[in-house]
Protein backbone atom coordinates (compact mmCIF):
# COMPACT_ATOMS: atom_id res chain seq x y z
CA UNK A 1 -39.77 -5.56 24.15
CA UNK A 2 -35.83 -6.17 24.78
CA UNK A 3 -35.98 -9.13 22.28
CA UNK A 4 -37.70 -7.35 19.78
CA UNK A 5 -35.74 -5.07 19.70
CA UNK A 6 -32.63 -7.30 19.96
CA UNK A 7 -34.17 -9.10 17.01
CA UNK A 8 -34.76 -6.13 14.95
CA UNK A 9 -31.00 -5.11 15.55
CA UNK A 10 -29.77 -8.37 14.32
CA UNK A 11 -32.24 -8.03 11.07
CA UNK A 12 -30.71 -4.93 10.10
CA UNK A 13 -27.17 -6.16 10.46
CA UNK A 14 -27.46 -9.50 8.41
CA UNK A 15 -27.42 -8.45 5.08
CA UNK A 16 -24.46 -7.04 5.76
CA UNK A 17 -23.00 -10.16 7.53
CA UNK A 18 -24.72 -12.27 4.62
CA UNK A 19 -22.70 -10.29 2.16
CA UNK A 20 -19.24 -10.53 4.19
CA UNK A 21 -19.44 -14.19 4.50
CA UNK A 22 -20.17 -14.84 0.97
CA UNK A 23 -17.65 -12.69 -0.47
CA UNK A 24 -14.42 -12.77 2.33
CA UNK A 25 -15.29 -15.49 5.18
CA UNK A 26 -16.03 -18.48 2.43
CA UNK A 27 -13.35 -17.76 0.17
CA UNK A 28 -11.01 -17.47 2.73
CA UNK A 29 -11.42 -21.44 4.54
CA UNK A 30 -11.89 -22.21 0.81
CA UNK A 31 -8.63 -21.04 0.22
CA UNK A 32 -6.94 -21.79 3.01
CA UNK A 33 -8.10 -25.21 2.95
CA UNK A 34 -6.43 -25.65 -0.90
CA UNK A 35 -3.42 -24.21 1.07
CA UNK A 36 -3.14 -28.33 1.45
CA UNK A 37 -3.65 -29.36 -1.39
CA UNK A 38 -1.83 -30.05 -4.70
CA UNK A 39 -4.21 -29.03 -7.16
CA UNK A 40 -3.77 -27.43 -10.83
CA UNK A 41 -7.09 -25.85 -10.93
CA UNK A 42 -8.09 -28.35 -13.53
CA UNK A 43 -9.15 -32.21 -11.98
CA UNK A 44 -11.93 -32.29 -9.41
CA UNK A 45 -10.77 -30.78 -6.30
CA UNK A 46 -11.52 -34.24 -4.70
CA UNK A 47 -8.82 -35.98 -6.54
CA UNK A 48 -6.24 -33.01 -5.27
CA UNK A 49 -3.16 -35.09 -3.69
CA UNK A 50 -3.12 -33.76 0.47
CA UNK A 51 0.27 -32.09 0.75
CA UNK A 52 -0.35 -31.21 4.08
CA UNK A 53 2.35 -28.34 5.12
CA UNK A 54 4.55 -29.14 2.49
CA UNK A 55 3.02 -26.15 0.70
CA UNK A 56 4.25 -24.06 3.17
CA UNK A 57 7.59 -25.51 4.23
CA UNK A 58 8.56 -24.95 0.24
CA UNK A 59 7.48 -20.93 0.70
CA UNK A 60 9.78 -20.59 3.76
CA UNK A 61 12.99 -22.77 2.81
CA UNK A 62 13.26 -23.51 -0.65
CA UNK A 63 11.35 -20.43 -3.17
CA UNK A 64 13.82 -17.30 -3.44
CA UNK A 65 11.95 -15.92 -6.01
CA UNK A 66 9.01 -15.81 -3.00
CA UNK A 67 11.47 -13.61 -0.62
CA UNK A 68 12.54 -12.04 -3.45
CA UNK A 69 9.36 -10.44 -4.29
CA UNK A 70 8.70 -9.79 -0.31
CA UNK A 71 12.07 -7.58 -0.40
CA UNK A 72 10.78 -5.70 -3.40
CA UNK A 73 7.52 -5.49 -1.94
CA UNK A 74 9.19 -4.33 1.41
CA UNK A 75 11.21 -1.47 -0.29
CA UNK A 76 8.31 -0.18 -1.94
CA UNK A 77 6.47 0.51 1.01
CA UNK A 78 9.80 1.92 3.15
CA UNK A 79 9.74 4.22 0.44
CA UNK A 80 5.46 4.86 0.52
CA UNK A 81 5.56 4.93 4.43
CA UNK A 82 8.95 7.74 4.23
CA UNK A 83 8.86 9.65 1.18
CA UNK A 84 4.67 9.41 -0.03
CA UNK A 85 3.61 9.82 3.78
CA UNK A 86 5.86 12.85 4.42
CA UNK A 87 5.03 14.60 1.21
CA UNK A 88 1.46 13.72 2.23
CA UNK A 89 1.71 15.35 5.71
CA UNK A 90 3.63 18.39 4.59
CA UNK A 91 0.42 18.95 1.83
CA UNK A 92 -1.99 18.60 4.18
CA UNK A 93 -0.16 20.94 6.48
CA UNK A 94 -0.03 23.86 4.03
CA UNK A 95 -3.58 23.28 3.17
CA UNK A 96 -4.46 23.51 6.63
CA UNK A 97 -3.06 26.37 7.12
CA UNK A 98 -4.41 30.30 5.29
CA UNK A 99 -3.39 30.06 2.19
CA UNK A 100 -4.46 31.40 -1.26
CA UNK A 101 -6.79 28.86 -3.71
CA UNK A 102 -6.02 26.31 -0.56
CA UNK A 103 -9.69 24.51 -1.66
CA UNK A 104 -8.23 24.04 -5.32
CA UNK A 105 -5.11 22.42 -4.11
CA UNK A 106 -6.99 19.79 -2.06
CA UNK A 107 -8.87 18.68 -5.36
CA UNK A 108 -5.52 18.78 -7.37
CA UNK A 109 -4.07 16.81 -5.12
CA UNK A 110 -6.30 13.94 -4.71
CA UNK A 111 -6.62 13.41 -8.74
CA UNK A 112 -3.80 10.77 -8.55
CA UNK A 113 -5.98 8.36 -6.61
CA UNK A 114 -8.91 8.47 -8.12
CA UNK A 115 -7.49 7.79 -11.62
CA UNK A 116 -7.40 4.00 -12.33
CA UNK A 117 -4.07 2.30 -11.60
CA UNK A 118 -3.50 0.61 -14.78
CA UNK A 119 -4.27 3.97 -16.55
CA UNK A 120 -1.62 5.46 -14.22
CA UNK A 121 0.91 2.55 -14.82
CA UNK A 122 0.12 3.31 -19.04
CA UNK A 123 0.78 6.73 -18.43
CA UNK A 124 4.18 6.94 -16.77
CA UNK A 125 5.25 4.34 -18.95
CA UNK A 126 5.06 6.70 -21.72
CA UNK A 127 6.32 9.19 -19.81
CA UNK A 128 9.51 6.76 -18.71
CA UNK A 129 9.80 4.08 -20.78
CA UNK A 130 12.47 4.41 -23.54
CA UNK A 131 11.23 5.81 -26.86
CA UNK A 132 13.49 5.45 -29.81
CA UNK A 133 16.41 5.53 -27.32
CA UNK A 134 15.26 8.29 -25.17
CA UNK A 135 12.54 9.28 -23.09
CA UNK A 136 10.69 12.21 -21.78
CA UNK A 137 12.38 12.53 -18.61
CA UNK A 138 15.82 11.85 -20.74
CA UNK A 139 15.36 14.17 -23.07
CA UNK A 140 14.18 16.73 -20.47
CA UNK A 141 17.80 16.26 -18.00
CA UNK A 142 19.25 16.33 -21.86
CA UNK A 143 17.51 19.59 -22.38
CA UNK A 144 18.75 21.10 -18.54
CA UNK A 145 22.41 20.17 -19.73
CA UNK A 146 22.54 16.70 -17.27
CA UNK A 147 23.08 14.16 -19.95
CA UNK A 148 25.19 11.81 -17.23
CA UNK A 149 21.61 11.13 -15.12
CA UNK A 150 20.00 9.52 -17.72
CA UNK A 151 19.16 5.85 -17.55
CA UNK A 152 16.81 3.38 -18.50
CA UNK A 153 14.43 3.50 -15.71
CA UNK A 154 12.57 0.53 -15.82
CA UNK A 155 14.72 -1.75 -18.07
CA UNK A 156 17.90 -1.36 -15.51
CA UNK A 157 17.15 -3.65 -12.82
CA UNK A 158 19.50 -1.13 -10.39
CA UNK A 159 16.83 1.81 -10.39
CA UNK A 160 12.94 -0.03 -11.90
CA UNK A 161 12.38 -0.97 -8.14
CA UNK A 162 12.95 2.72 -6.84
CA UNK A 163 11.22 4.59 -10.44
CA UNK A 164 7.95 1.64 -9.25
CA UNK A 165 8.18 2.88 -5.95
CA UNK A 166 7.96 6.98 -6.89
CA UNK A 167 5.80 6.26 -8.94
CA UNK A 168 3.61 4.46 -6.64
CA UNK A 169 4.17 7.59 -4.22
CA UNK A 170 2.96 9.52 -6.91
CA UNK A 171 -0.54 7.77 -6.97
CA UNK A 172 -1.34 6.82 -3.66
CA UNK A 173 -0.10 10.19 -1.70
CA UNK A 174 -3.62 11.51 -1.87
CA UNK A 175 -4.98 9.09 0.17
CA UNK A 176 -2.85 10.35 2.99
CA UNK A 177 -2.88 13.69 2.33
CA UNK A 178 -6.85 13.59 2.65
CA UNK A 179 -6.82 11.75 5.77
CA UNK A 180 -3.95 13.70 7.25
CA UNK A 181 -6.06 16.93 6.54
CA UNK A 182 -8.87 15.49 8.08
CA UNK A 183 -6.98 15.20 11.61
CA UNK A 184 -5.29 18.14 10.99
CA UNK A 185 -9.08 20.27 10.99
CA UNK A 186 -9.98 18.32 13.60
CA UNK A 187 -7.24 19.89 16.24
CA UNK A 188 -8.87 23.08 18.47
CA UNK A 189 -7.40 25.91 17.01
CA UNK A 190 -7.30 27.66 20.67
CA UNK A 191 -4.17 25.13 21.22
CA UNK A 192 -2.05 27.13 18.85
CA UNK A 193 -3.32 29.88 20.49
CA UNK A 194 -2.46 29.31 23.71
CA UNK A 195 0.71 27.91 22.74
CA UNK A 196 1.23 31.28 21.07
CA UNK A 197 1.19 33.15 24.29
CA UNK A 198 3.23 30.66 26.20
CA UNK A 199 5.78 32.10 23.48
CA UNK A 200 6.10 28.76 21.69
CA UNK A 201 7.25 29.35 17.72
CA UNK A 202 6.06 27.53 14.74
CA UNK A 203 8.29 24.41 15.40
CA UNK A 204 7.47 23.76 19.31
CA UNK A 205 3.91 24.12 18.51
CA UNK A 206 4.28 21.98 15.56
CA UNK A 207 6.33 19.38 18.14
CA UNK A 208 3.90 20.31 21.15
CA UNK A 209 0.43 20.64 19.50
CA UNK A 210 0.35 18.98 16.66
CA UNK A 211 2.65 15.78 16.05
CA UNK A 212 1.03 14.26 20.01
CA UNK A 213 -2.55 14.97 18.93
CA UNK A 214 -2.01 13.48 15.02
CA UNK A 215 0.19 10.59 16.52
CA UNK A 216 -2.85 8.13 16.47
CA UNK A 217 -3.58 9.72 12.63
CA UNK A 218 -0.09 8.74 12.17
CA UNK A 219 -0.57 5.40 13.41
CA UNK A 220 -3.84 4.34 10.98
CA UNK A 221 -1.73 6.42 7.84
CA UNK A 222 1.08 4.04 8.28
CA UNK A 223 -1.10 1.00 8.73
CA UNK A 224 -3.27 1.80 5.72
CA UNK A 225 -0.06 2.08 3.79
CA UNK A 226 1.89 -1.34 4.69
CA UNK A 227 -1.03 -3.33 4.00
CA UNK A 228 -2.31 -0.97 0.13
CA UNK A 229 1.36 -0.79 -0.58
CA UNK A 230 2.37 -4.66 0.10
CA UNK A 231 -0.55 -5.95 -2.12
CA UNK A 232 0.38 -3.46 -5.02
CA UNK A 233 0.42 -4.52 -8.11
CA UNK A 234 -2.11 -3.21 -10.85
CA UNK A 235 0.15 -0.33 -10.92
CA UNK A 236 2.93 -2.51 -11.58
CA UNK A 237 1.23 -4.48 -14.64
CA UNK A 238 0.90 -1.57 -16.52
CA UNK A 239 4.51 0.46 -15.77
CA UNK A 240 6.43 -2.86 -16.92
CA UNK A 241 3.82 -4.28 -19.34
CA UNK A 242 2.92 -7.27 -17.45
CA UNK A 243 6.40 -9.18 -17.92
CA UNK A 244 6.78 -10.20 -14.45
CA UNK A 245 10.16 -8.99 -14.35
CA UNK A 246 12.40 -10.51 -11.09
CA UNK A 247 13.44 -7.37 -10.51
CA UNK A 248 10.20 -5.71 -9.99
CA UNK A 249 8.03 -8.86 -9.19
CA UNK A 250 6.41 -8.25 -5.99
CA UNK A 251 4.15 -11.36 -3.50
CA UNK A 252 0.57 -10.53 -5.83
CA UNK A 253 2.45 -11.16 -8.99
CA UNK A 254 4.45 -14.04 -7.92
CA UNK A 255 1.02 -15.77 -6.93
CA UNK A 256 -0.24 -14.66 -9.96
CA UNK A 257 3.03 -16.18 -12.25
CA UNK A 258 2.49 -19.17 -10.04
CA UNK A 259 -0.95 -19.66 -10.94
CA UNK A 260 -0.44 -18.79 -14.89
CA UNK A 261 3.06 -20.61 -15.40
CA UNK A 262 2.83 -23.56 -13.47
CA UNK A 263 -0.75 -24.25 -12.44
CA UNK A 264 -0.15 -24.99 -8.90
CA UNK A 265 -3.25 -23.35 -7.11
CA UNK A 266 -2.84 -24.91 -3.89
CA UNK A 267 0.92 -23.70 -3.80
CA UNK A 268 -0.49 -20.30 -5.27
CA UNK A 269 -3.09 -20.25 -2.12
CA UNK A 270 -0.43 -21.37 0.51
CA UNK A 271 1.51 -18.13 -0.92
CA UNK A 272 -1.71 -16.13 -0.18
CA UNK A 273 -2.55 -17.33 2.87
CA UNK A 274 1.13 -17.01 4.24
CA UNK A 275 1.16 -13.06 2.56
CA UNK A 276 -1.83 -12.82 4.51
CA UNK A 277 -0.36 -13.83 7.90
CA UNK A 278 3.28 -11.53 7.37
CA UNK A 279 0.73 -8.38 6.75
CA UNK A 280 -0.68 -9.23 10.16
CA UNK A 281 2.17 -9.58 11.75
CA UNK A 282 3.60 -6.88 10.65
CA UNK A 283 0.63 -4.64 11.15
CA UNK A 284 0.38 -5.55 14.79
CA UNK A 285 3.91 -5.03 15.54
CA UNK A 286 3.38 -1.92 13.50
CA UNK A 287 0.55 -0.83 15.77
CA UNK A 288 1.75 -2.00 19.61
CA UNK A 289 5.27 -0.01 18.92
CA UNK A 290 3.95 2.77 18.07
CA UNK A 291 1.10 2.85 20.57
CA UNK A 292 3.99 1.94 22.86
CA UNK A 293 5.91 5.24 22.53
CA UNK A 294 3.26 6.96 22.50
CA UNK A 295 2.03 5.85 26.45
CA UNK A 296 6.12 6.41 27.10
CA UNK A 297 5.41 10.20 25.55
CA UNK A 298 2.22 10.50 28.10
């Protein structure tokens, strides 16, 4: 009876498996094995000349426009995991709290995420690209009498990185927010409570109560958002119109400009595979720091 049932455990999981290894595990050694190669995605892959780590030595030593994109990539997110997480929190932590239409608030805030990124990246481009010399945000700091902050917001190279990364904020705070409120509900309310009569005000029970118990919240928030922010680049395409501009050019896009311009798809996959490895990294240093100070708080 225990290996029947075994069995009949291990039937219901291998569709699932079946499906993962078609669609991630064999296009992964696929592509890390090409990762070798130098191949144009045109001759049989059997006549591909075996580079061995050359692929890779040329990412790490001689391709600024790689580390170039990883710094752009890498100041979009400091700006996601700072600005689009806060503003995330502090929604969820009005929400959570009694206040009037609260429900209709959580829908209108998670619109923005659910809207398709490339409909997004249309729409703000509109909204900031320069039309006829001005746009709408121009004309509206014309209209409020602040002529001297207007600029071209994705044309200058010295603020389309930052007006990307709002803009980014803009569309993927909602994720945050919803899982923020979700750990939020989840805290006993009889904690504030008690904290209450201990005499504790709004700020030591928000230090106290709430920041140690959402801390692990925290943790998977700022996770989720290094590795969604660091492969962002839909968004992008449609805000600058596809030009894969140096200043905005992020590690998707170069792989992508490497693959269209040159045809180099084993250098394209070493870029992939070593993109792949830096999120890793950093999401595991991410993760044992802040699990760190958080056994140092206990």
């Amino acid at each position: 009876m225990k290996i029947k049932s075994t069995l009949e455990n291990y039937l219901f999981v291998t569709p699932a498996v079946l499906i993962f290894s078609v669609f991630y595990i064999i296009p992964f050694i696929f592509v890390f094995r090409l990762g070798f190669y130098d191949w144009d995605g045109i001759v049989p892959l059997k006549d591909a000349v075996f580079v061995g780590l050359s692929n890779f030595k040329e990412i790490l030593f001689h391709d600024p426009g790689w580390w170039q994109a990883m710094r752009n990539a890498g100041w979009i997110t400091l700006i996601a995991l700072t600005f689009q997480n806060c503003l995330a929190f502090l929604l969820a932590w009005a929400c959570d709290r009694e206040i009037r239409m609260k429900n209709f608030y959580r829908v209108v805030f998670f619109i923005p995420p659910v809207l398709s990124e490339i409909v997004v990246g249309l729409v703000w481009r509109f909204i900031i690209n320069d039309v006829d010399g001005a746009n709408m945000i121009n004309r509206l700091l014309i209209q409020m009498g602040l002529p001297h902050f207007t600029h071209s917001w994705l044309n200058d190279p010295r603020y389309a990185l930052t007006t990307v990364a709002l803009v980014h904020s803009w569309k993927g705070f909602g994720w945050g927010f919803l899982i923020f409120l979700a750990g939020l509900q989840a805290i006993p309310r009889e904690l504030y409570e008690a904290a209450r009569i201990d005499g504790a005000n709004a700020w030591k029970s928000f230090k106290s109560v709430t920041l140690p118990l959402m801390m692990p919240v925290i943790i998977l928030v700022a996770i989720l958002t290094v590795l969604g922010t660091m492969q962002a680049f839909v968004l992008i395409i449609g805000l600058v119109g596809g030009e894969f501009a140096g200043h905005t050019s992020v590690p998707v896009l170069r792989i992508l400009a490497v693959m269209r311009d040159s045809s180099r798809f084993g250098y394209a996959c070493a870029q992939g595979i070593s993109f792949g490895a830096i999120l890793v990294i950093i999401s595991f240093i991410q993760y044992r720091f802040a699990k760190e100070r958080q056994i140092r708080k206990l």
